[in-house]
Each structure stands twice: as C-alpha cells, then as structure tokens.
PDB file of N, CA and C in Angstrom:
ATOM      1  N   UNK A   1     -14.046   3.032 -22.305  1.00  0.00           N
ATOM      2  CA  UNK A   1     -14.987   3.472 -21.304  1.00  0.00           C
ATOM      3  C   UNK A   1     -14.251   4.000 -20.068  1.00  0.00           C
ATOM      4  N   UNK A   2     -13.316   3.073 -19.603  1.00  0.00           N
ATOM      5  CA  UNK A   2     -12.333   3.935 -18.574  1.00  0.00           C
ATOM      6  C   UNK A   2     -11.400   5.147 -18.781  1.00  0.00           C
ATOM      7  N   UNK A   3     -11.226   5.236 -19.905  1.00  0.00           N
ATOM      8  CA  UNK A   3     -11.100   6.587 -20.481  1.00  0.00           C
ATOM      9  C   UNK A   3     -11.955   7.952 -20.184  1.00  0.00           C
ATOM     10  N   UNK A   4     -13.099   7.453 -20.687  1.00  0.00           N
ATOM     11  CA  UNK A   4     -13.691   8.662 -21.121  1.00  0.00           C
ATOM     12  C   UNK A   4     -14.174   8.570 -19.223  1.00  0.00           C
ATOM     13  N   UNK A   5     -14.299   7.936 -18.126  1.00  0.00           N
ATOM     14  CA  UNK A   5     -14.888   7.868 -16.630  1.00  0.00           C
ATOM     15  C   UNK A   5     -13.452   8.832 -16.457  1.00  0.00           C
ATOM     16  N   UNK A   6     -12.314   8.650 -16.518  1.00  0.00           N
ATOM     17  CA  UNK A   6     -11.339   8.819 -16.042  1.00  0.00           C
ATOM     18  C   UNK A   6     -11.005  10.705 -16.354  1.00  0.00           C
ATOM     19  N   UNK A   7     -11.795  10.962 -17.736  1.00  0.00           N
ATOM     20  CA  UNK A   7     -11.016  11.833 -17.944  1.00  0.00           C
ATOM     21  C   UNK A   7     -12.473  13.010 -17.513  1.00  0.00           C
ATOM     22  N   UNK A   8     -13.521  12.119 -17.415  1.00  0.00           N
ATOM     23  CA  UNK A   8     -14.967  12.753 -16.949  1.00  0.00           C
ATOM     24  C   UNK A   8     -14.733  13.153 -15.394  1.00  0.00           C
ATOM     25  N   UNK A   9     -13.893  12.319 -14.345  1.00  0.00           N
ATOM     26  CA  UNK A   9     -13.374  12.735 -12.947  1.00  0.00           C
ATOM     27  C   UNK A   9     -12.086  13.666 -13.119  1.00  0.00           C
ATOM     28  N   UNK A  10     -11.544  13.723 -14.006  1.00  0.00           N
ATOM     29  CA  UNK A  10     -10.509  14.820 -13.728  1.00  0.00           C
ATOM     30  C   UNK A  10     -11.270  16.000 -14.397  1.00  0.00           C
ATOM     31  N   UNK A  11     -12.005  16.353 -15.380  1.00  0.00           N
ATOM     32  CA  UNK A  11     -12.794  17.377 -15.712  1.00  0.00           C
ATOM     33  C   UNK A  11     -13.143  18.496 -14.286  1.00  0.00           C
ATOM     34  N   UNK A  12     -14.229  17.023 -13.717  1.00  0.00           N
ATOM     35  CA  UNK A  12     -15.331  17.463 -12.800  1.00  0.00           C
ATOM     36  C   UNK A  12     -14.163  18.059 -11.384  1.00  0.00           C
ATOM     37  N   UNK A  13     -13.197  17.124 -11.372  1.00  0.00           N
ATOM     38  CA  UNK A  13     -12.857  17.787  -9.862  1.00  0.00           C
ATOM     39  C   UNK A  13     -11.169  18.187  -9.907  1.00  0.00           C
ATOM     40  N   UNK A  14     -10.782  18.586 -11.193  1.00  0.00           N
ATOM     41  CA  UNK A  14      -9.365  19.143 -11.112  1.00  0.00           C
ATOM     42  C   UNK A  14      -9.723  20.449 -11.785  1.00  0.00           C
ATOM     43  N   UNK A  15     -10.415  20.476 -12.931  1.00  0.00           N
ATOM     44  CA  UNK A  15     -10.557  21.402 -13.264  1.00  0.00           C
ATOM     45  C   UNK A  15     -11.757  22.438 -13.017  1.00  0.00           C
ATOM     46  N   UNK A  16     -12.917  22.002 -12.594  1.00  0.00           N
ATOM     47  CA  UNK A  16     -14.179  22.662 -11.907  1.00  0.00           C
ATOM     48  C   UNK A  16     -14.163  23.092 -10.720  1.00  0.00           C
ATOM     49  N   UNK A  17     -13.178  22.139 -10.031  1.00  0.00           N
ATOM     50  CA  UNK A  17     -13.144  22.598  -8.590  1.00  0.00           C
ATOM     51  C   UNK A  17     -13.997  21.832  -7.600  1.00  0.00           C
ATOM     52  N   UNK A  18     -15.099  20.547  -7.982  1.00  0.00           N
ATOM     53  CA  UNK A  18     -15.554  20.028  -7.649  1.00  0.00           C
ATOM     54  C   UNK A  18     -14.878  18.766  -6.448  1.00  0.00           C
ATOM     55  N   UNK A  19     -14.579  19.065  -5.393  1.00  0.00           N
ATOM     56  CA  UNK A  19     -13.704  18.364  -4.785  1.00  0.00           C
ATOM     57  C   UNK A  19     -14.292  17.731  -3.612  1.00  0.00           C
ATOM     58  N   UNK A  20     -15.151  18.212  -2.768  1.00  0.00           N
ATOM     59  CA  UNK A  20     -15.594  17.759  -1.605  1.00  0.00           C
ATOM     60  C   UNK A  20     -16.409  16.149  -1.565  1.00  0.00           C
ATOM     61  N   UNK A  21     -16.930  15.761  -2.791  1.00  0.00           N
ATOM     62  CA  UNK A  21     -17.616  15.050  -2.922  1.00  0.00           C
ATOM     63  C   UNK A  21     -16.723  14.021  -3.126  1.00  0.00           C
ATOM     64  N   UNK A  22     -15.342  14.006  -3.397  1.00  0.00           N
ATOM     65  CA  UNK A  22     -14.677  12.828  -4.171  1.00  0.00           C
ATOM     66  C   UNK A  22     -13.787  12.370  -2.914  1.00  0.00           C
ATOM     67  N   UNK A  23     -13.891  12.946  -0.981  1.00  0.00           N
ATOM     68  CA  UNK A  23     -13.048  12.629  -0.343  1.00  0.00           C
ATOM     69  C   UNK A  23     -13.722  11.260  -0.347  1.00  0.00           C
ATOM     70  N   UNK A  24     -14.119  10.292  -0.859  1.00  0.00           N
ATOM     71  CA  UNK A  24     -14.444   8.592  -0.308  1.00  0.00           C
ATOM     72  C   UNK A  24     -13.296   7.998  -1.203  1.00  0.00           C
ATOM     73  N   UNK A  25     -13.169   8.610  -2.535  1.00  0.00           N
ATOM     74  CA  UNK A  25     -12.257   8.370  -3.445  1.00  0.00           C
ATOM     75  C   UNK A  25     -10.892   8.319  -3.043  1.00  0.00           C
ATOM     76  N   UNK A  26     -10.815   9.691  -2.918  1.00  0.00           N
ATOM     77  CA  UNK A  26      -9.307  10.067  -2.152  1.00  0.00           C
ATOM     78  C   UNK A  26      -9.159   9.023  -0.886  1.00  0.00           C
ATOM     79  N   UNK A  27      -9.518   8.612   0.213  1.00  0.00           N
ATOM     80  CA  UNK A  27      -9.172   8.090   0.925  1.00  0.00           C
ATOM     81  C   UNK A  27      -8.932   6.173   0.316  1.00  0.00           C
ATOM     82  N   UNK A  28      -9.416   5.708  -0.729  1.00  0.00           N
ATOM     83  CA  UNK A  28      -9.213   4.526  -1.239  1.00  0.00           C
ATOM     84  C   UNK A  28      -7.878   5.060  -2.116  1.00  0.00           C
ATOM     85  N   UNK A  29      -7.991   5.920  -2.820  1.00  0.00           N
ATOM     86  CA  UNK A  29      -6.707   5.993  -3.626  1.00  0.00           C
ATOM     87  C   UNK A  29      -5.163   6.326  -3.196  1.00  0.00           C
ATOM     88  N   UNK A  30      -5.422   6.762  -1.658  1.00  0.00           N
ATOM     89  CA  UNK A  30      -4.197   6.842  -0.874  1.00  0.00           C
ATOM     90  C   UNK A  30      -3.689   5.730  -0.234  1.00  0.00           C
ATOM     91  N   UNK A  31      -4.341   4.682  -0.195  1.00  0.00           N
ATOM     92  CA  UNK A  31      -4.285   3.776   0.423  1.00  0.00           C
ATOM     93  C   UNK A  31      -4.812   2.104  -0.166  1.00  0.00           C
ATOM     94  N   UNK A  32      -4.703   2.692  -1.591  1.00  0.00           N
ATOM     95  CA  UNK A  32      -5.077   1.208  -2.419  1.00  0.00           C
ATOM     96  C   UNK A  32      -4.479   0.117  -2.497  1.00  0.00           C
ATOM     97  N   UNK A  33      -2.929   0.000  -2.194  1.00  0.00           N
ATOM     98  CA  UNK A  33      -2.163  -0.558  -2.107  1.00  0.00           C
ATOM     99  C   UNK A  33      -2.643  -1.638  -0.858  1.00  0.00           C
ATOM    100  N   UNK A  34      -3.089  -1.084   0.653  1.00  0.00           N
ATOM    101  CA  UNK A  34      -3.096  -1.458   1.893  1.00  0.00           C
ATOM    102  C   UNK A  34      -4.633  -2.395   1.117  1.00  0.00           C
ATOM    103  N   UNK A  35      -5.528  -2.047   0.584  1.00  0.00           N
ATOM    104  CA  UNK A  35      -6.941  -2.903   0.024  1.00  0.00           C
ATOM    105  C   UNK A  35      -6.552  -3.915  -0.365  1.00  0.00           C
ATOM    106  N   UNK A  36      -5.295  -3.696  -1.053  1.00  0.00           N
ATOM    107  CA  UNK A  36      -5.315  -5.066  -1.873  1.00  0.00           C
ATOM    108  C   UNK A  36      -4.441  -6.150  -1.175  1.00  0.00           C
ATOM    109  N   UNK A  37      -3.749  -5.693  -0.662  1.00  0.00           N
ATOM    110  CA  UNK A  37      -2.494  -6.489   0.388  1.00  0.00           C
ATOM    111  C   UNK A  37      -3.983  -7.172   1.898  1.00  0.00           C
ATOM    112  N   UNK A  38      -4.868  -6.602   2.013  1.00  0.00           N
ATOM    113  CA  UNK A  38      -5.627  -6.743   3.264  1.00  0.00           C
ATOM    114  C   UNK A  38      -6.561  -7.666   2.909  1.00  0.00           C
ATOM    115  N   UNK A  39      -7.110  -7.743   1.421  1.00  0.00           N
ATOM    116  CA  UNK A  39      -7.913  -8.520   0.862  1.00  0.00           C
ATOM    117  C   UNK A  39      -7.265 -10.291   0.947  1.00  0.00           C
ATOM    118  N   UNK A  40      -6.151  -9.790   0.263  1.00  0.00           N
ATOM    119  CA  UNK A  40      -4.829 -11.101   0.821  1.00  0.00           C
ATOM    120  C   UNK A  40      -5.411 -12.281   2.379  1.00  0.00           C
ATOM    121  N   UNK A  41      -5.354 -11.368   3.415  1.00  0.00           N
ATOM    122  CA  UNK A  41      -5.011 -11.613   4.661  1.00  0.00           C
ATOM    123  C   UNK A  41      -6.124 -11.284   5.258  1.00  0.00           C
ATOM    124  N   UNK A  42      -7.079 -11.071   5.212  1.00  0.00           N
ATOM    125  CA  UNK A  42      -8.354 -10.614   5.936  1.00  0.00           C
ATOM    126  C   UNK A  42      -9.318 -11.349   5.173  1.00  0.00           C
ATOM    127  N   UNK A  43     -10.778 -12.058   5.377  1.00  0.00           N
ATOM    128  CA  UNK A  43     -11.883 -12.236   5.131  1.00  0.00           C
ATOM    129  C   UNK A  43     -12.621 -11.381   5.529  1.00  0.00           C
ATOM    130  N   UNK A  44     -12.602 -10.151   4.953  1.00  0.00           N
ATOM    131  CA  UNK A  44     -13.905  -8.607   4.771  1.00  0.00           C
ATOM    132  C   UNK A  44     -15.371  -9.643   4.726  1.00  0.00           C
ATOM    133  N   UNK A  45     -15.362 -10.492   3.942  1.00  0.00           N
ATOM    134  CA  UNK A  45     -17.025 -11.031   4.135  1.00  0.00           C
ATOM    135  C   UNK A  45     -17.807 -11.412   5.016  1.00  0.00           C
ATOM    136  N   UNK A  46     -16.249 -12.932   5.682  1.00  0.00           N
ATOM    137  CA  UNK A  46     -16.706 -13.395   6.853  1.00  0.00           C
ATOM    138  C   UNK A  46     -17.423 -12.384   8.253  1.00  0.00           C
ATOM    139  N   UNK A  47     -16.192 -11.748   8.137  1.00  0.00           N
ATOM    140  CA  UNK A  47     -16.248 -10.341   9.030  1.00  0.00           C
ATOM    141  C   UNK A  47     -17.298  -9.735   9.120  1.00  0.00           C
ATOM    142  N   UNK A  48     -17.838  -9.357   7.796  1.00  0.00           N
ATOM    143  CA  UNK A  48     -19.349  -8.066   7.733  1.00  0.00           C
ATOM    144  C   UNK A  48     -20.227  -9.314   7.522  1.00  0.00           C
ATOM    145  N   UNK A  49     -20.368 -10.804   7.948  1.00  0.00           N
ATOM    146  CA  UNK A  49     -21.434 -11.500   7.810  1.00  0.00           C
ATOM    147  C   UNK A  49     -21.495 -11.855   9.668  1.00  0.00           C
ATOM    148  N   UNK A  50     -20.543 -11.501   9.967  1.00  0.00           N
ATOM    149  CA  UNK A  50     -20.651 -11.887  11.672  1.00  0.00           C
ATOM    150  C   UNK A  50     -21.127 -10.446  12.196  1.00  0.00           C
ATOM    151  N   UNK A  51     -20.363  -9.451  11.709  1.00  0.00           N
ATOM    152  CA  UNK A  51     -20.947  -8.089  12.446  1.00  0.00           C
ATOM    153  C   UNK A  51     -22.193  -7.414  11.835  1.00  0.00           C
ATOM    154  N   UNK A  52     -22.648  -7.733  10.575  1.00  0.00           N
ATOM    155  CA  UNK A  52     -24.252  -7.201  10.534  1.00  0.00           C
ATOM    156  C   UNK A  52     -24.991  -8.135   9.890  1.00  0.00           C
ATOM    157  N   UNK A  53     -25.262  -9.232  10.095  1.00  0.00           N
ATOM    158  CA  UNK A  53     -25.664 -10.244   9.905  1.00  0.00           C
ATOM    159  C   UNK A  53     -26.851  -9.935  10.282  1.00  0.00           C
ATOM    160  N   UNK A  54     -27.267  -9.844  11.494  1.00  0.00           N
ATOM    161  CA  UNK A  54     -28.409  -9.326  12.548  1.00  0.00           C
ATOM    162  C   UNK A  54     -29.123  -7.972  11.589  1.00  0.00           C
ATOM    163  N   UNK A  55     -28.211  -6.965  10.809  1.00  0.00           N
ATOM    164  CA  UNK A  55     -29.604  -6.207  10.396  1.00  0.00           C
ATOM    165  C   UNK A  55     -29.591  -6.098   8.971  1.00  0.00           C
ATOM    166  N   UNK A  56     -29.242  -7.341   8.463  1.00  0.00           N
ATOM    167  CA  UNK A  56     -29.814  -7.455   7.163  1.00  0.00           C
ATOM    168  C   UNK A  56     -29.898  -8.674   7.198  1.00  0.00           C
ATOM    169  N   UNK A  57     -30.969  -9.669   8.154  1.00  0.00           N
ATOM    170  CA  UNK A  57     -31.757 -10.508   8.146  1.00  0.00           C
ATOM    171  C   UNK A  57     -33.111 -10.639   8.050  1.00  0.00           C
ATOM    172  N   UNK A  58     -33.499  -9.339   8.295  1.00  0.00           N
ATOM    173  CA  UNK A  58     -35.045  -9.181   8.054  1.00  0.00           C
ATOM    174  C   UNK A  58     -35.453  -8.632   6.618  1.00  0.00           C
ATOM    175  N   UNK A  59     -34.492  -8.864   5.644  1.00  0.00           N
ATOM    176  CA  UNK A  59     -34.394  -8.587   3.673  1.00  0.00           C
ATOM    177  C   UNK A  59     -34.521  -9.839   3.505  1.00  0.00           C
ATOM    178  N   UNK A  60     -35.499  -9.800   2.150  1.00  0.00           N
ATOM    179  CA  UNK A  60     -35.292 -10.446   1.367  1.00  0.00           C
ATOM    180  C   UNK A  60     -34.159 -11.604   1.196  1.00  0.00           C
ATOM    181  N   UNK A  61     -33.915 -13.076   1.089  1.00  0.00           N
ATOM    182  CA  UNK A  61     -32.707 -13.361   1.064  1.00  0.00           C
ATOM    183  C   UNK A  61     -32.125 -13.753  -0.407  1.00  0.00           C
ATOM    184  N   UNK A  62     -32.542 -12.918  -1.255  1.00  0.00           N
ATOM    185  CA  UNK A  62     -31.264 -12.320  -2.443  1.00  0.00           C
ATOM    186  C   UNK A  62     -30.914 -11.073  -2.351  1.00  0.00           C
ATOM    187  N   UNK A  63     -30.940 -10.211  -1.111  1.00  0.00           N
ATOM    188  CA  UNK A  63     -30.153  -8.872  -1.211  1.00  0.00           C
ATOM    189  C   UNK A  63     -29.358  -9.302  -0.022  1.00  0.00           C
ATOM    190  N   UNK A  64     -29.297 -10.791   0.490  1.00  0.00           N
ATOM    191  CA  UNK A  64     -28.096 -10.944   1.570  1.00  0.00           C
ATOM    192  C   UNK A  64     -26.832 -10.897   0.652  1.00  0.00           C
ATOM    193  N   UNK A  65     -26.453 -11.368  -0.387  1.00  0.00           N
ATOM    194  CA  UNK A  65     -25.174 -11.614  -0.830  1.00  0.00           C
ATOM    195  C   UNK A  65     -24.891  -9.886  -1.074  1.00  0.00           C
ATOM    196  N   UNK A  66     -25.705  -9.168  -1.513  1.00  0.00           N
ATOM    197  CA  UNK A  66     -25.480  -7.291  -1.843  1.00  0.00           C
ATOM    198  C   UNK A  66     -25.194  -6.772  -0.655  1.00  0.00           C
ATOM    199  N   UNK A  67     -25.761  -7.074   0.463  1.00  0.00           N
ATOM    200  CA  UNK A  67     -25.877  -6.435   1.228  1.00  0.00           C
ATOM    201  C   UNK A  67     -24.494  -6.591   2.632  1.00  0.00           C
ATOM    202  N   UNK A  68     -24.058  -8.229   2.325  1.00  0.00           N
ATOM    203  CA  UNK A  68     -22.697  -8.587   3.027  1.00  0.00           C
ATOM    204  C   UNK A  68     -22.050  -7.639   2.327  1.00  0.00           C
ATOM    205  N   UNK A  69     -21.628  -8.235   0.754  1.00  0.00           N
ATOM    206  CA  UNK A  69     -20.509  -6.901   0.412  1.00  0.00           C
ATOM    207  C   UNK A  69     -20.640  -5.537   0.206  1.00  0.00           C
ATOM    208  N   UNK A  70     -21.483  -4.971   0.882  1.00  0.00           N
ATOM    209  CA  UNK A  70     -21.941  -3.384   1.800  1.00  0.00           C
ATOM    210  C   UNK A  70     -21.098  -3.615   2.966  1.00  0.00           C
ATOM    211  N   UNK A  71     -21.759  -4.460   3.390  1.00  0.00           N
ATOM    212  CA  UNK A  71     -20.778  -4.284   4.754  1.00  0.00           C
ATOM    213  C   UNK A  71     -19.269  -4.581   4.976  1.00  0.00           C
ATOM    214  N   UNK A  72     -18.567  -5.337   4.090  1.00  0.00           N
ATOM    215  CA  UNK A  72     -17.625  -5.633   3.758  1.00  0.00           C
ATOM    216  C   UNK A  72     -16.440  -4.417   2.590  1.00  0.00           C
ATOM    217  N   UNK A  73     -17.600  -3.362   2.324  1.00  0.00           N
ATOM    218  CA  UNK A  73     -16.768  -2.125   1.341  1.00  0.00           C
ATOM    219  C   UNK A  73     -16.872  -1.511   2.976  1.00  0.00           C
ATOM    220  N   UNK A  74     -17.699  -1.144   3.664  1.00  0.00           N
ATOM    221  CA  UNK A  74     -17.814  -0.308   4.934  1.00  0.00           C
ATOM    222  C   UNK A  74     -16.370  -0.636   6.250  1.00  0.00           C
ATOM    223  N   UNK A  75     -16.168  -2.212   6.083  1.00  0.00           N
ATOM    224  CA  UNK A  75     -15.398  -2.538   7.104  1.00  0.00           C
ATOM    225  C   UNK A  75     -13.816  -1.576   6.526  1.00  0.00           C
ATOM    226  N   UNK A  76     -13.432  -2.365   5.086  1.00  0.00           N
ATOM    227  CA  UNK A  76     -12.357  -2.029   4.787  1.00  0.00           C
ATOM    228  C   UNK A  76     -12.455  -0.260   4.447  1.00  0.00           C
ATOM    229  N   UNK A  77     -13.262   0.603   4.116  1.00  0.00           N
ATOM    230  CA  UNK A  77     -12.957   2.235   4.430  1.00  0.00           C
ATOM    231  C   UNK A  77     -13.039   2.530   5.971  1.00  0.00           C
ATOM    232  N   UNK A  78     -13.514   1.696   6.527  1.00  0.00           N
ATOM    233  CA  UNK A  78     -13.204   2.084   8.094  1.00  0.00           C
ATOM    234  C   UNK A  78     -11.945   2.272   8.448  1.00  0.00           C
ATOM    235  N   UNK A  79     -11.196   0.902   8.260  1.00  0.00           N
ATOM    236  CA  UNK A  79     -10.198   0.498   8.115  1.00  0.00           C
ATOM    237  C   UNK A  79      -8.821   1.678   7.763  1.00  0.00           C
ATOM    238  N   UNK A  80      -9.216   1.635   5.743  1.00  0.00           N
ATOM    239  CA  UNK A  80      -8.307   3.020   5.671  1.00  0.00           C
ATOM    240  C   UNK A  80      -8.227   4.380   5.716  1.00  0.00           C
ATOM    241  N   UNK A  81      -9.663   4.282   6.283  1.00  0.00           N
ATOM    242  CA  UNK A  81     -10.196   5.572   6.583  1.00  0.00           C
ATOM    243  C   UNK A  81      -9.371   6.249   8.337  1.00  0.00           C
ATOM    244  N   UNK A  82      -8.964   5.396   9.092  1.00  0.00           N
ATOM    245  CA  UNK A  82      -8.406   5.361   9.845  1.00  0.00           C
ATOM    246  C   UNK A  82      -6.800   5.124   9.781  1.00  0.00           C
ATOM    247  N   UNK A  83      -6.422   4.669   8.618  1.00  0.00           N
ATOM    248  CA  UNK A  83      -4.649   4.595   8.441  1.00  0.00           C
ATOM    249  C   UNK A  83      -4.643   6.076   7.442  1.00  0.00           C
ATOM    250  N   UNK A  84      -5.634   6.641   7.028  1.00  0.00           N
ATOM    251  CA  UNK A  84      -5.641   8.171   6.346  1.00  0.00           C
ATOM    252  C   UNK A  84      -5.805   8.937   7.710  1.00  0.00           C
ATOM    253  N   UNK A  85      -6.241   9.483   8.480  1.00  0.00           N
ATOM    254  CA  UNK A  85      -6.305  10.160   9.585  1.00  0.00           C
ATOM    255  C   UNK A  85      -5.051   9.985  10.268  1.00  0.00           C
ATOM    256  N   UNK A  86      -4.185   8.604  10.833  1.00  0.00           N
ATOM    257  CA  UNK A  86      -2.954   8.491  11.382  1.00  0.00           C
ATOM    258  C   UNK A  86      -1.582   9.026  10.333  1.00  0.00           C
ATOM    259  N   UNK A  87      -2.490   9.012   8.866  1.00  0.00           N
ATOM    260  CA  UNK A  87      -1.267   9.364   7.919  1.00  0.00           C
ATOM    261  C   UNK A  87      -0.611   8.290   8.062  1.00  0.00           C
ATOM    262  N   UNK A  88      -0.934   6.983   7.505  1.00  0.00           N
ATOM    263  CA  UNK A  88      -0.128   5.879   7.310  1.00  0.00           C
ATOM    264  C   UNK A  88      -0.388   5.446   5.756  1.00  0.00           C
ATOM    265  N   UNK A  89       0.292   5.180   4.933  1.00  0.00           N
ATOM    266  CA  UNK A  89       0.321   4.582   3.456  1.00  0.00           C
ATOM    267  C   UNK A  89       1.703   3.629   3.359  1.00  0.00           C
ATOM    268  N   UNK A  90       0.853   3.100   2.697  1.00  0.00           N
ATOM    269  CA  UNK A  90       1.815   2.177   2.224  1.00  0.00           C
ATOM    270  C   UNK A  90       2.195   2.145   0.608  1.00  0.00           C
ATOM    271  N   UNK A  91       3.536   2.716   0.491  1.00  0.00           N
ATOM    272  CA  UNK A  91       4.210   3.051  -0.802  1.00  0.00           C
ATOM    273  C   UNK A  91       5.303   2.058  -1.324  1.00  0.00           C
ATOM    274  N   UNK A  92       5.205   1.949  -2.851  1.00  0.00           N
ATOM    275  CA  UNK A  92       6.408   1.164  -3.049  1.00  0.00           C
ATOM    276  C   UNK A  92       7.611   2.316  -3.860  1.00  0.00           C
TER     277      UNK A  92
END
C-alpha cells in the first residue's frame, strides 16, 4: 500500500507537474529529522491542550482527544515551518 501511495505522489507531482499543493509535505520532509528529535523533548499535546483548550471546549468531548492532536500537528509545522523559512535542517 505504501508503494502504490508513494509511487501515486511521485506520478501526481514529479511527473504532472502538480506541485503547489504538496508545499505542507515538502516543509515536513525537509525537516523530518527535527519532528522526530522534538517529539523526544517537547510535549506537542500538553502544549496544544494549554494553548487551544479554550476553543475546542465547546465540542463534543470525544472530538477533544482529535482535536488536541490538531493542534499539536499545527504547533510542530509552525515550528518547522519556521526553521524552513530561516533555512535551518537538520542533516546527518
């Protein structure tokens, strides 16, 4: 199955030309290394349960656990979404 996803994204945007849509991609894949090292050393949950706590309290409370790790994918592309703009990666 990761095959055929894998070879369905290089189709669509190496060879079609389809590119604009995949910069959320590109900015995790330049910087995947820094996700996983940050996941280490950071609580992303705690974090997006203190900073939007307040507007996903008025849901349902079984779309709180969906809706922290929303805010917790949002913190960390902030994150390298901002070490992509300074041009910072971390390479081995």
């Amino acid at each position: 199955m990761a095959f055929l996803i894998l070879s369905l994204f290089y189709f669509v945007i190496d060879v079609l030309k389809f590119q604009k849509w995949a910069f959320f991609l590109k900015v995790i894949g330049m910087n995947s290394l820094t996700i996983y090292l940050a996941y280490h050393f950071i609580d992303f949950a705690y974090t997006s349960r203190i900073i939007f706590s307040g507007l996903y309290a008025p849901a349902p409370e079984q779309f709180h656990d969906a809706l922290e790790a929303l805010g917790a994918l949002i913190l960390v592309w902030s994150m390298i979404y901002f070490l992509y703009r300074k041009r910072i990666f971390i390479k081995i």
